[in-house]
C-alpha atoms as a PDB file:
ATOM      1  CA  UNK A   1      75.736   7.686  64.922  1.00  0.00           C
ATOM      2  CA  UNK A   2      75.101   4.085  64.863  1.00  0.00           C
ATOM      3  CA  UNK A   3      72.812   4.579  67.752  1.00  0.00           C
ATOM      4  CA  UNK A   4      70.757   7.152  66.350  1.00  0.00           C
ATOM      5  CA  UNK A   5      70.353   5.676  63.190  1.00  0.00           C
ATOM      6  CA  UNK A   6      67.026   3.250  62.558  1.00  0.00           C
ATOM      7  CA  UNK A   7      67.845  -0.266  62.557  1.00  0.00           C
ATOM      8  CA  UNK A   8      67.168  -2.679  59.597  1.00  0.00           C
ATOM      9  CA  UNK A   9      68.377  -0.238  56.939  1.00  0.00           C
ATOM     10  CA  UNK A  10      71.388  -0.216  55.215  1.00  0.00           C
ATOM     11  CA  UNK A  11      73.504   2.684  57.448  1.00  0.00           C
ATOM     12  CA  UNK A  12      75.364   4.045  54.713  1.00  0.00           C
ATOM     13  CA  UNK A  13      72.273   4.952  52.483  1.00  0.00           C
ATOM     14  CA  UNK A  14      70.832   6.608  55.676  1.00  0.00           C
ATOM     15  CA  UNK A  15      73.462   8.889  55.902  1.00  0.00           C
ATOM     16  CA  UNK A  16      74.224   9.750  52.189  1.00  0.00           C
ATOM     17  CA  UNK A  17      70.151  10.782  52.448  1.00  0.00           C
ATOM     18  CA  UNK A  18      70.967  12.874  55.201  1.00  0.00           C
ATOM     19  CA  UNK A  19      74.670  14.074  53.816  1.00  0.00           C
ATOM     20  CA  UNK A  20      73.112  14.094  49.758  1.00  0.00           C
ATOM     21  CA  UNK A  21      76.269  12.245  48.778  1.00  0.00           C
ATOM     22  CA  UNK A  22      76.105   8.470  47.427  1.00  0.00           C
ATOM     23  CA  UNK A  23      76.565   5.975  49.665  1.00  0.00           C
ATOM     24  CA  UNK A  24      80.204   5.147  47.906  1.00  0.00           C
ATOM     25  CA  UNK A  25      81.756   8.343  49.274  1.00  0.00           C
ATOM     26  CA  UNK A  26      79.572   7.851  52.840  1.00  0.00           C
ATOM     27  CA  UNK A  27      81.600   3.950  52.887  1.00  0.00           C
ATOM     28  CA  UNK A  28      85.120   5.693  52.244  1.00  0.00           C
ATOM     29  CA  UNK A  29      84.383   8.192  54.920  1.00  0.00           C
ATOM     30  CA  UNK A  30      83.212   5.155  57.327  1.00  0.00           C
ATOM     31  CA  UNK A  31      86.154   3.532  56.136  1.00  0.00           C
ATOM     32  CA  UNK A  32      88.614   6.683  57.086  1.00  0.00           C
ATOM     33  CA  UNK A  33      89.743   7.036  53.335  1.00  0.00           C
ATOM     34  CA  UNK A  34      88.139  10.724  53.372  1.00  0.00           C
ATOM     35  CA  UNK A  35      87.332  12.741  56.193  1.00  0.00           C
ATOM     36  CA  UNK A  36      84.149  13.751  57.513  1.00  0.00           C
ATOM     37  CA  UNK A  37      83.839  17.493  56.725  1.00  0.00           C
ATOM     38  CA  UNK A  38      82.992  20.041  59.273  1.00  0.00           C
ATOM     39  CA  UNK A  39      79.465  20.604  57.169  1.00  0.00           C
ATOM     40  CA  UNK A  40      79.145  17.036  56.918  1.00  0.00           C
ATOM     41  CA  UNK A  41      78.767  16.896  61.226  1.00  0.00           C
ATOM     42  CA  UNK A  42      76.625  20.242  61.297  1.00  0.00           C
ATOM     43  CA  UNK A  43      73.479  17.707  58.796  1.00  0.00           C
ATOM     44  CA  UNK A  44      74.502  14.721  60.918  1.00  0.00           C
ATOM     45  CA  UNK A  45      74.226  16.913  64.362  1.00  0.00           C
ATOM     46  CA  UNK A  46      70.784  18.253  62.921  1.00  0.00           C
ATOM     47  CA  UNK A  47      69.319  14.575  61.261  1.00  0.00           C
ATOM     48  CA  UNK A  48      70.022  12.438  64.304  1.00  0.00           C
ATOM     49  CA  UNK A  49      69.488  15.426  67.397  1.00  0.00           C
ATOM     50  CA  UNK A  50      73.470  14.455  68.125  1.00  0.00           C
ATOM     51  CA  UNK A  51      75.480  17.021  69.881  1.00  0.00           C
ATOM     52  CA  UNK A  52      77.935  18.551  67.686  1.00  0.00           C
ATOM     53  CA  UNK A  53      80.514  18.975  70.331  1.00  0.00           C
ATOM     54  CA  UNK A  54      80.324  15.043  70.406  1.00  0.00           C
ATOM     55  CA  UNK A  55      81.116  14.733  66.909  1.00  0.00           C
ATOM     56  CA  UNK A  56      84.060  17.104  67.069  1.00  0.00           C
ATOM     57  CA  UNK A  57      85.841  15.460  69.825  1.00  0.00           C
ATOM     58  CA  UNK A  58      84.941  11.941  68.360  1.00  0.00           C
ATOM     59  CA  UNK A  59      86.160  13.494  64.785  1.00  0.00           C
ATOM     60  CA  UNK A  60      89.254  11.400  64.154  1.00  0.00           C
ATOM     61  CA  UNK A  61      91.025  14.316  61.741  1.00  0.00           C
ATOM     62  CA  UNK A  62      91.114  16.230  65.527  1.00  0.00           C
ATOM     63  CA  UNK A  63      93.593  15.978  67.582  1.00  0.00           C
ATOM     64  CA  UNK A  64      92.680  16.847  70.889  1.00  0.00           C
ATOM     65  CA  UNK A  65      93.892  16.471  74.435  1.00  0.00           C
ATOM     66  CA  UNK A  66      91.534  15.779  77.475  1.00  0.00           C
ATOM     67  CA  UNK A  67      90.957  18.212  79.621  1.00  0.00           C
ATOM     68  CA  UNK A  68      91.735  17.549  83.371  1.00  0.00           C
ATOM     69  CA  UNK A  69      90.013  18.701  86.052  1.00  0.00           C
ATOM     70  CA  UNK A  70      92.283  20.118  88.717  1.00  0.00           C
ATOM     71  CA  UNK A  71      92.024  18.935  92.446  1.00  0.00           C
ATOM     72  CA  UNK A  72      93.563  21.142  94.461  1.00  0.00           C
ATOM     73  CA  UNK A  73      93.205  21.891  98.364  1.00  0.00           C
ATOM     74  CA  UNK A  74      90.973  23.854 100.218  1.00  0.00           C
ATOM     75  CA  UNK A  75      93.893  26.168 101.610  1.00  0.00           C
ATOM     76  CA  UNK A  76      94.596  26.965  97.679  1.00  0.00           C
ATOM     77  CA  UNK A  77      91.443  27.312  95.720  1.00  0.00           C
ATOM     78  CA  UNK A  78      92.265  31.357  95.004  1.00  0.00           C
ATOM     79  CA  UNK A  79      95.668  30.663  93.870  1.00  0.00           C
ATOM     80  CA  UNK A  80      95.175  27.696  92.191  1.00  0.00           C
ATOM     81  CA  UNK A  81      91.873  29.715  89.760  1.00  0.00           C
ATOM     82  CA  UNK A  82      94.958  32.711  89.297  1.00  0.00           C
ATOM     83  CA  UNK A  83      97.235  29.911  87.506  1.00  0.00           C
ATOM     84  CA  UNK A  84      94.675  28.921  85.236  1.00  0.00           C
ATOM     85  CA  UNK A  85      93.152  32.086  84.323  1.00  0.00           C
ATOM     86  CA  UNK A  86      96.807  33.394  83.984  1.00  0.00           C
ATOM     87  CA  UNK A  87      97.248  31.707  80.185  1.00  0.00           C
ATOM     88  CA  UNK A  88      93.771  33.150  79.333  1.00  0.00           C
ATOM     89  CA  UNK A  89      95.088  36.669  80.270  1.00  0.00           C
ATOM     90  CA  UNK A  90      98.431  36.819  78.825  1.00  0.00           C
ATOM     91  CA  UNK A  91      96.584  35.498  75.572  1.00  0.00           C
ATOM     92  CA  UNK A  92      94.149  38.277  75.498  1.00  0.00           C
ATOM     93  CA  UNK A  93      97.224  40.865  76.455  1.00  0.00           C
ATOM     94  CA  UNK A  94      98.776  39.353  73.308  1.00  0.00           C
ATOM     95  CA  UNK A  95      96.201  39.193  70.717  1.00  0.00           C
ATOM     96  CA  UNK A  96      95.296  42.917  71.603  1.00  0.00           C
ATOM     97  CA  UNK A  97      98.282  44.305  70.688  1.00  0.00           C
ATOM     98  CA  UNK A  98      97.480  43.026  66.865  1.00  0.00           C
ATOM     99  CA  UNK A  99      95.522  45.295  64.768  1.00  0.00           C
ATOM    100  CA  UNK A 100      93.670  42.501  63.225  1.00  0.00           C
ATOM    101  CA  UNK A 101      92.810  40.287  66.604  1.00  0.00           C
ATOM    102  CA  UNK A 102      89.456  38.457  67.120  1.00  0.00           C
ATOM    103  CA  UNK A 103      88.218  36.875  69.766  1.00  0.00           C
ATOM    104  CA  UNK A 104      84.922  33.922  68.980  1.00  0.00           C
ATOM    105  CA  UNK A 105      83.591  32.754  71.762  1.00  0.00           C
ATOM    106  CA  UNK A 106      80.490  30.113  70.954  1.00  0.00           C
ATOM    107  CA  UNK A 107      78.582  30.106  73.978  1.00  0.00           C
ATOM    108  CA  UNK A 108      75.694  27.940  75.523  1.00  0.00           C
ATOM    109  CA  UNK A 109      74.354  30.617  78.165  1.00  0.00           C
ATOM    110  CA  UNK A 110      76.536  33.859  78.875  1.00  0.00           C
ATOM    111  CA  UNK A 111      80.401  34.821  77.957  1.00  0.00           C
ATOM    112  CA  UNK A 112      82.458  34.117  81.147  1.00  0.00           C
ATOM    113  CA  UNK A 113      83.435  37.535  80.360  1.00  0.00           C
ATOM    114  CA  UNK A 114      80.544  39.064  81.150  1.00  0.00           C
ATOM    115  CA  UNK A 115      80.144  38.006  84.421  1.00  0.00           C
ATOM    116  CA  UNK A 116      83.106  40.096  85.827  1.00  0.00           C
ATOM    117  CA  UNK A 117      80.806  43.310  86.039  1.00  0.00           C
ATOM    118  CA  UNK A 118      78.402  42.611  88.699  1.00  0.00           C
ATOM    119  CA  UNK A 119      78.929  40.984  91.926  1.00  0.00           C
ATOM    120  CA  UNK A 120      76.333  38.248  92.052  1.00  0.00           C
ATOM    121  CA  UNK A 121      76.624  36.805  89.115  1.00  0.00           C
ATOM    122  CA  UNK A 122      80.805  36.941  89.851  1.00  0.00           C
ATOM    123  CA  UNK A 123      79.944  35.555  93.103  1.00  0.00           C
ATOM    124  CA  UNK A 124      78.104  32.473  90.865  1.00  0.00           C
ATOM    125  CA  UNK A 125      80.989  32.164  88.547  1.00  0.00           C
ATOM    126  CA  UNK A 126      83.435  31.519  91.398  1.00  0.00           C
ATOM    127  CA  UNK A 127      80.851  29.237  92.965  1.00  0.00           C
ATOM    128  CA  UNK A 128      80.586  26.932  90.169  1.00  0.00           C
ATOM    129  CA  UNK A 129      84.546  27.019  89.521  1.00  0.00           C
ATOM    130  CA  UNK A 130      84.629  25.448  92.920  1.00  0.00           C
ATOM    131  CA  UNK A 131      82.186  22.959  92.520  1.00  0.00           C
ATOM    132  CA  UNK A 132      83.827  21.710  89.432  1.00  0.00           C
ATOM    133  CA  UNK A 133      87.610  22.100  90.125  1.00  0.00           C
ATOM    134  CA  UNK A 134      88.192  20.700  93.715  1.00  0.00           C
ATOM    135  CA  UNK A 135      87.524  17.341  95.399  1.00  0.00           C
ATOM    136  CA  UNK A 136      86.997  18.947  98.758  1.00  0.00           C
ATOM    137  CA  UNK A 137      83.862  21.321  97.816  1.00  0.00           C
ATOM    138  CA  UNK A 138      81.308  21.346 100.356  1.00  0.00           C
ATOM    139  CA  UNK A 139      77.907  23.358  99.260  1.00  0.00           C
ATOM    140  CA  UNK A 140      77.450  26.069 101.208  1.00  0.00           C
ATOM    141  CA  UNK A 141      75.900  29.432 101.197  1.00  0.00           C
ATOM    142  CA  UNK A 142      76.497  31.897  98.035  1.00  0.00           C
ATOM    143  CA  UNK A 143      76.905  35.076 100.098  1.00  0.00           C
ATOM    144  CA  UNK A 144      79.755  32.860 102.592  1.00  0.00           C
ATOM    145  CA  UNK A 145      82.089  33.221  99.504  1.00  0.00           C
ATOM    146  CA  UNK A 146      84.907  35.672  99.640  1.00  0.00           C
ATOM    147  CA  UNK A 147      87.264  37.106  97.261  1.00  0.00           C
ATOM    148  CA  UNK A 148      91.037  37.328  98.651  1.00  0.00           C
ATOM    149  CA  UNK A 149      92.812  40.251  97.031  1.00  0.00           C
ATOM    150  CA  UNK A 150      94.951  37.503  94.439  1.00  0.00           C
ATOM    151  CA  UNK A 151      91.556  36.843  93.351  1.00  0.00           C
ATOM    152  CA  UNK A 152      90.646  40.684  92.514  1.00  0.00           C
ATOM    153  CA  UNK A 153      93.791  41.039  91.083  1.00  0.00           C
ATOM    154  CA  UNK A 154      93.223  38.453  88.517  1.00  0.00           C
ATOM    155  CA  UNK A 155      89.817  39.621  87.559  1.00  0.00           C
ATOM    156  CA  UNK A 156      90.856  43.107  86.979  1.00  0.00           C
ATOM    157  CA  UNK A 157      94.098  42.075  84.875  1.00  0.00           C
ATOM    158  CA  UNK A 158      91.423  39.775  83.000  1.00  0.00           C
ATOM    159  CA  UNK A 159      88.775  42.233  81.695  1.00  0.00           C
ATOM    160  CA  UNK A 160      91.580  44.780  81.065  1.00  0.00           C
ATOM    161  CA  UNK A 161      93.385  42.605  78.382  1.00  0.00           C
ATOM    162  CA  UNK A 162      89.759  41.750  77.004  1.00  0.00           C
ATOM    163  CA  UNK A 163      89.171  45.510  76.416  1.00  0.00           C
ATOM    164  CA  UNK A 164      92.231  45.352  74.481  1.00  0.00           C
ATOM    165  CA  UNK A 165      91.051  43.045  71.498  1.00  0.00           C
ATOM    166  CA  UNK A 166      89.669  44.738  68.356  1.00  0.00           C
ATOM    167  CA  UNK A 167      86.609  42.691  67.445  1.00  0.00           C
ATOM    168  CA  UNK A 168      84.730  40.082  69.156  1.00  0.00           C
ATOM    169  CA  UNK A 169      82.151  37.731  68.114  1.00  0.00           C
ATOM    170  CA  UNK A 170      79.995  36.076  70.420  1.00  0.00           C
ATOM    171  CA  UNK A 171      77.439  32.860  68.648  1.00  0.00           C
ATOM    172  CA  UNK A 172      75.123  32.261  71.496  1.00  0.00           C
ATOM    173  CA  UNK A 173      72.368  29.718  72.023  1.00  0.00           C
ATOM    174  CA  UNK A 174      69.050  30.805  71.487  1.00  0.00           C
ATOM    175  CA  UNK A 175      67.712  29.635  74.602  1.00  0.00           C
ATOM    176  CA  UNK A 176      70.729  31.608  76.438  1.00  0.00           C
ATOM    177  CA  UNK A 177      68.879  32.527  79.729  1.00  0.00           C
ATOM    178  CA  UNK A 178      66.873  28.770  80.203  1.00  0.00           C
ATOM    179  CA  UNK A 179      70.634  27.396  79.953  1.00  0.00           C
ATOM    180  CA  UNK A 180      71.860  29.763  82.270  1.00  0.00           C
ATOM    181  CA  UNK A 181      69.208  29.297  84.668  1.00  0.00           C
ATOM    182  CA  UNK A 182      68.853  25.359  84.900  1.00  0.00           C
ATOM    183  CA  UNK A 183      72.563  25.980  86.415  1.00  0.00           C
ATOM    184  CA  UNK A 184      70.956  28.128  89.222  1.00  0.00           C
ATOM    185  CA  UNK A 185      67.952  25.316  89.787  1.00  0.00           C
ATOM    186  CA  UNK A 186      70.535  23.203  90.242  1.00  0.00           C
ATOM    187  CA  UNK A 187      73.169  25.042  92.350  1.00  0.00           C
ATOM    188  CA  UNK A 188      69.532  25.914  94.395  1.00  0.00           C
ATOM    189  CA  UNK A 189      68.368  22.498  94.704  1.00  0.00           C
ATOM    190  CA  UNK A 190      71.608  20.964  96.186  1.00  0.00           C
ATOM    191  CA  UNK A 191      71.544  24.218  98.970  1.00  0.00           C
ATOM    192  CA  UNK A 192      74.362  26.171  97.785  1.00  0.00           C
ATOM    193  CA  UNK A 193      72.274  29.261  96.746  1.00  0.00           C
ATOM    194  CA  UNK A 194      69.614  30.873  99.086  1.00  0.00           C
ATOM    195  CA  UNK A 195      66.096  31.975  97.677  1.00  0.00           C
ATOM    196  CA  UNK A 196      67.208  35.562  98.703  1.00  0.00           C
ATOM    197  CA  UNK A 197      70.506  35.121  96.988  1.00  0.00           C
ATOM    198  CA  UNK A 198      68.604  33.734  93.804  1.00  0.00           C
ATOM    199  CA  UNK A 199      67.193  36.603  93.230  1.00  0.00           C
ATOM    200  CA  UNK A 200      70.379  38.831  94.073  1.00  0.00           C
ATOM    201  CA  UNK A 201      71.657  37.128  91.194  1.00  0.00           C
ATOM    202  CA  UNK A 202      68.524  36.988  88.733  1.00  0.00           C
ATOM    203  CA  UNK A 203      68.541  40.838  89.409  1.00  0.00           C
ATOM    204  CA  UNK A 204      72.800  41.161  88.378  1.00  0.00           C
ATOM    205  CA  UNK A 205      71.032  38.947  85.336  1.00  0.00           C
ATOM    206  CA  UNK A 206      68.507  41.069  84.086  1.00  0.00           C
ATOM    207  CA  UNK A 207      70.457  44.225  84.730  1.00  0.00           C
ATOM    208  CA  UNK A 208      73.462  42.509  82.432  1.00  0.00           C
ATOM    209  CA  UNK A 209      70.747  41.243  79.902  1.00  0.00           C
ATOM    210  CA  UNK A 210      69.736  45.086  79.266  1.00  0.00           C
ATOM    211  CA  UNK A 211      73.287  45.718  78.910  1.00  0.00           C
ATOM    212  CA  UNK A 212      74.199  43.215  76.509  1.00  0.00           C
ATOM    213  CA  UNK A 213      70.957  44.607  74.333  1.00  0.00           C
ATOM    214  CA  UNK A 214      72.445  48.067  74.107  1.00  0.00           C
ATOM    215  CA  UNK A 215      75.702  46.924  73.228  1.00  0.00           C
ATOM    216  CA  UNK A 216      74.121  45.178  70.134  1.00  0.00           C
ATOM    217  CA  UNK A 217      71.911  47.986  69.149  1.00  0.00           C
ATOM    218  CA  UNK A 218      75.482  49.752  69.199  1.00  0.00           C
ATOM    219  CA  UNK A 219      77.815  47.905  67.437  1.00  0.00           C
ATOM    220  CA  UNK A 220      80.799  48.507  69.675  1.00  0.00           C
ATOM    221  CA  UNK A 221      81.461  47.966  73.412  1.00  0.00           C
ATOM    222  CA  UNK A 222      83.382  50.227  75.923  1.00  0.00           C
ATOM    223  CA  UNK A 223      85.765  51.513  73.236  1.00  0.00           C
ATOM    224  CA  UNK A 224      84.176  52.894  70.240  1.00  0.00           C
ATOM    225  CA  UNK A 225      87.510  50.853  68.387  1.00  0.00           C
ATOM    226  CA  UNK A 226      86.334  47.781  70.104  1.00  0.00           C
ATOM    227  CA  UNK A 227      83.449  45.810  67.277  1.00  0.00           C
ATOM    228  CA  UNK A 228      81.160  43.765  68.405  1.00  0.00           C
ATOM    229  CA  UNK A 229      78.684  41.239  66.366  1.00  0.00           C
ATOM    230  CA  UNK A 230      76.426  39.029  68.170  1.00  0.00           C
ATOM    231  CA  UNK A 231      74.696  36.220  66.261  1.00  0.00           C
ATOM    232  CA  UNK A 232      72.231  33.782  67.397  1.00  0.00           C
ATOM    233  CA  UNK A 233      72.312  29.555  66.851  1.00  0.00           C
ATOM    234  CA  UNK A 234      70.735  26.838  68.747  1.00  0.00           C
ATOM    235  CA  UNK A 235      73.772  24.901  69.928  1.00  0.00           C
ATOM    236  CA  UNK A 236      74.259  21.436  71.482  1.00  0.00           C
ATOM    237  CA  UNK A 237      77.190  21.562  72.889  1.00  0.00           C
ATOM    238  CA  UNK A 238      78.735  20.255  76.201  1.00  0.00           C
ATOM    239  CA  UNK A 239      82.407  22.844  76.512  1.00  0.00           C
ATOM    240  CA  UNK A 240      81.607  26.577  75.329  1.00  0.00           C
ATOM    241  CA  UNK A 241      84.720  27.066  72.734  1.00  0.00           C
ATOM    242  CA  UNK A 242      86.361  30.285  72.288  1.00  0.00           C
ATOM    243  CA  UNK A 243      88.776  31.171  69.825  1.00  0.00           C
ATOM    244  CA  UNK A 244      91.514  34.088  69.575  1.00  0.00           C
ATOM    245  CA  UNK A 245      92.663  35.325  65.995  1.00  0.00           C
ATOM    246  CA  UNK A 246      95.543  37.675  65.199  1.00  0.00           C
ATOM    247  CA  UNK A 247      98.647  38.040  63.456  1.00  0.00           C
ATOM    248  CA  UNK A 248     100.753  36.676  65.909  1.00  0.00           C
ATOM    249  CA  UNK A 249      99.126  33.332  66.717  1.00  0.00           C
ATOM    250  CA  UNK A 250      96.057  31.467  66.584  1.00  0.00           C
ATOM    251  CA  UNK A 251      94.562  29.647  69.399  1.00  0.00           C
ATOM    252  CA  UNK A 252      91.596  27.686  70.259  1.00  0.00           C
ATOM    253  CA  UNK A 253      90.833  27.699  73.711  1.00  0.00           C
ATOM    254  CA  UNK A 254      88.420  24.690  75.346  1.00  0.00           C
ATOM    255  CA  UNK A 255      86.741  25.243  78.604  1.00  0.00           C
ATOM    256  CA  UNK A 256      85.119  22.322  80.815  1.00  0.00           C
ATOM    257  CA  UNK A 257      82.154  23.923  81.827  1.00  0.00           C
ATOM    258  CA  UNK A 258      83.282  27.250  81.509  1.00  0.00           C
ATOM    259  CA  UNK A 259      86.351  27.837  84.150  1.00  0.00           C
ATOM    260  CA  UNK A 260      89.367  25.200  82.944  1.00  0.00           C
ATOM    261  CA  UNK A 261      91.394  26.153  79.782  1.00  0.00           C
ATOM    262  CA  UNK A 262      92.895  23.708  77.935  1.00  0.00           C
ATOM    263  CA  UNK A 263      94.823  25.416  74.955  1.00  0.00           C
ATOM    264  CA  UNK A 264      94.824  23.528  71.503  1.00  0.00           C
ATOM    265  CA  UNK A 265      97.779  25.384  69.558  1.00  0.00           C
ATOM    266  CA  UNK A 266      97.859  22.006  66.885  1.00  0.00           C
ATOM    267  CA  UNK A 267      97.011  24.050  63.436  1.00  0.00           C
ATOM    268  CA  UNK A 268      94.993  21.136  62.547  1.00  0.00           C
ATOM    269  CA  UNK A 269      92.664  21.514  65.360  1.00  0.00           C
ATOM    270  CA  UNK A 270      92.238  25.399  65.389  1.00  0.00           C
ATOM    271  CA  UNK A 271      91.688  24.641  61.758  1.00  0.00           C
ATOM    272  CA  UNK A 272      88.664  21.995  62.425  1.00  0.00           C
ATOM    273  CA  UNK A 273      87.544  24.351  65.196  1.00  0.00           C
ATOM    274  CA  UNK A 274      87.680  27.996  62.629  1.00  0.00           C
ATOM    275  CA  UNK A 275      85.599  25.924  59.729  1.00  0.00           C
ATOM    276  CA  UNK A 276      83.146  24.766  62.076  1.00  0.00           C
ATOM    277  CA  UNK A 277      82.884  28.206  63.525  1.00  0.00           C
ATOM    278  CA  UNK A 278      82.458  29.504  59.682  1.00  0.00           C
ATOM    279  CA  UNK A 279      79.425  26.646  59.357  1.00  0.00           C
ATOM    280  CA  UNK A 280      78.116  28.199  62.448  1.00  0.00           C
ATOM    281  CA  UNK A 281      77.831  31.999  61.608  1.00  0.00           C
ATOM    282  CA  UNK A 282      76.811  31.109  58.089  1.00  0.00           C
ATOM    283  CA  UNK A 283      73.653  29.545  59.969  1.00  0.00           C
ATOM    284  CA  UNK A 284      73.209  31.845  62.372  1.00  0.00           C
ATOM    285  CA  UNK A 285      70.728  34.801  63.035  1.00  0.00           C
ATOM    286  CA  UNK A 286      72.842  38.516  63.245  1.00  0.00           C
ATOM    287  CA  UNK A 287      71.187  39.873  66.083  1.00  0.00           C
ATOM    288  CA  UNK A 288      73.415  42.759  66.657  1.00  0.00           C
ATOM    289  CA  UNK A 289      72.290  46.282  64.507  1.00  0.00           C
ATOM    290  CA  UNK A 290      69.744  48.623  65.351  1.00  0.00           C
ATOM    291  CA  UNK A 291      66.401  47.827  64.273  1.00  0.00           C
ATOM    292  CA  UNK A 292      67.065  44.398  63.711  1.00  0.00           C
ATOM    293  CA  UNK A 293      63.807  42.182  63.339  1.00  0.00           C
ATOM    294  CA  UNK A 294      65.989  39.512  65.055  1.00  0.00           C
ATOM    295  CA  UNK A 295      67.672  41.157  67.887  1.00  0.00           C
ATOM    296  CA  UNK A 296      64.358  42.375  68.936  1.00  0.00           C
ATOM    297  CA  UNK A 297      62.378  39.058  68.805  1.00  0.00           C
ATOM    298  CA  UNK A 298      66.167  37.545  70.922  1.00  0.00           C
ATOM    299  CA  UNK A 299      65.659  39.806  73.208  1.00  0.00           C
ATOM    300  CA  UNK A 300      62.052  39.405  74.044  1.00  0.00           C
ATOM    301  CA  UNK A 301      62.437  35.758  74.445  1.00  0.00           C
ATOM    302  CA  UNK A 302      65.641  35.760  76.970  1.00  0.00           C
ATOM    303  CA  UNK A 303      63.060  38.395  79.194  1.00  0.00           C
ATOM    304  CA  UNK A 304      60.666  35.848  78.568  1.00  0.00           C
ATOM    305  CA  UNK A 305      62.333  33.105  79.834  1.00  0.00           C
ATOM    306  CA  UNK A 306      64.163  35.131  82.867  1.00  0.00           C
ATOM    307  CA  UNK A 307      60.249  36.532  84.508  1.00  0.00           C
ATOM    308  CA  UNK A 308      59.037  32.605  83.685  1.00  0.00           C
ATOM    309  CA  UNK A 309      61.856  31.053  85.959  1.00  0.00           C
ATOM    310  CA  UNK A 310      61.356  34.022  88.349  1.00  0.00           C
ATOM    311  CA  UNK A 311      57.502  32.856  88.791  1.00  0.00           C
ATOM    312  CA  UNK A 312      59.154  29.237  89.324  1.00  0.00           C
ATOM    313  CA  UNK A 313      59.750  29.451  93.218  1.00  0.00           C
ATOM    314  CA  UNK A 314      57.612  27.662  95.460  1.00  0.00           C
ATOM    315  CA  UNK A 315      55.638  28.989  97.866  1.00  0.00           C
ATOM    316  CA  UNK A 316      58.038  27.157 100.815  1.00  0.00           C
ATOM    317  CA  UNK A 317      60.822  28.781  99.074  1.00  0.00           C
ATOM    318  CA  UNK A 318      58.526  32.357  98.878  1.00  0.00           C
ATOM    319  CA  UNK A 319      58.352  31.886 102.715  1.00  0.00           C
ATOM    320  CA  UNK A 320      61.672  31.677 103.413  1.00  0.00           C
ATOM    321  CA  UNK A 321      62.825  34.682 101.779  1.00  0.00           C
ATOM    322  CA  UNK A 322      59.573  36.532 104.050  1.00  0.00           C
ATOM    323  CA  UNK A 323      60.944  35.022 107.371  1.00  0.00           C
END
């Protein structure tokens, strides 16, 4: 905050303008004799164009554990992604044998969820767990990457517990698709994705995109018992966060860029995490009902921005594709 804030002025006035407390209480929160509340972060995120994830993990009432990267070998990359995505399973497996379990997952471009349905965009997923999980990555080409029957196993165990779960709320970032896509410049411009293969996945994209739409002119996913709500938020975040809610337990679940889970089961922190969540839906657009002004006007944007990064490719890269 200090960096953000204009120099010369008295720091504590600044911020009981932007918080519309008096500086007093802004000193004994400076101080640690009060905590910052999760409201508090959400002005202070807005004012000073700070992430919020930043705040949270800087928040001192949080208690919060790093999360590590794994480095594994080449020889175990499959079995080392079924270990970690095993927690994430057995949670979901769990939580939907509740009647009242929830799943919140606030997202910067798509639900890892989603991705399980179409090839390419699985294909993309597994690529970028790679790149981010083992020391020994080498780029290489998107269609070279092969799914050993462990693998399949644990994607298919996955989406089945997720079907389970009762309701699910997805908050996602209003520039969804440009996030999404800056991932696939960049996995492009260090040769690990083809042109061809580019748009093999931009065409999983759009197909998923006109999937997701129907579900929220629905209501409900693959199970009419299953409720869905989809709001939109512009988010700043650097981790997606996803929460699961029942009667049994209550879990927030971290992920470094989208693949490691870290699993926070201190009540303070889920409670941190839930309250901030709250902030965010009560500042969010509901974009999922039919004839909803704002699901339409969503929607139209994320098509938007999907044909305008389409008509991004170079003509070198045009001429590959040809030849």
């Amino acid at each position: 905050m200090q960096g953000q804030l204009p120099e010369g002025q008295s720091q504590a006035r600044q911020l009981s303008e932007i918080l519309g407390i008096k500086p007093h209480s802004v000193y004994r929160k400076l101080k640690g004799e009060i905590h910052f509340s999760v409201d508090d972060l959400v002005k202070i995120s807005d004012a000073l164009s700070i992430p919020l994830g930043s705040l949270l993990d800087d928040h001192t009432s949080v208690y919060s554990s790093p999360v590590n990267l794994l480095a594994i070998d080449d020889r175990f990359r499959e079995q080392d992604y079924k270990y970690s995505a095993k927690p994430v399973h057995d949670i979901f497996r769990e939580a939907g044998k509740a009647a009242n379990s929830r799943f919140t997952a606030i997202c910067k471009s798509l639900p890892l969820i989603t991705y399980y349905y179409y090839d390419w965009l699985m294909k993309f997923a597994h690529l970028r767990w790679l790149y981010f999980n083992t020391r020994s990555f080498h780029p290489g080409s998107l269609s070279e990457i092969q799914f050993p029957d462990e693998y399949r196993d644990v994607k298919e165990a996955y989406t089945e517990a997720f079907t389970t779960l009762r309701r699910l709320v997805f908050i996602v970032d209003g520039d969804m698709i440009r996030n999404f896509t800056r991932e696939l410049l960049f996995f492009r411009k260090i040769s690990c994705i083809t042109p061809q293969e580019l748009r093999y996945v931009l065409d999983d994209l759009q197909d998923m995109l006109a999937t997701v739409e129907k579900i929220c002119r629905k209501g409900y996913g693959a199970t009419f018992r299953q409720e869905i709500q989809v709001f939109c938020f512009d988010i700043s975040l650097y981790n997606d966060i996803y929460l699961v809610e029942s009667n049994k337990f209550n879990l927030g679940i971290f992920y470094a860029h989208g693949f490691n889970p870290t699993l926070h089961k201190e009540p303070q922190t889920f409670e941190v995490i839930k309250r901030w969540v709250e902030s965010s839906l009560r500042c969010s657009n509901f974009i999922c009902g039919a004839g909803e002004t704002d699901r339409k006007i969503f929607f139209e944007k994320q098509y938007r921005l999907l044909e305008e990064f389409r008509n991004q490719f170079s003509w070198s890269d045009l001429m590959e594709v040809r030849h």
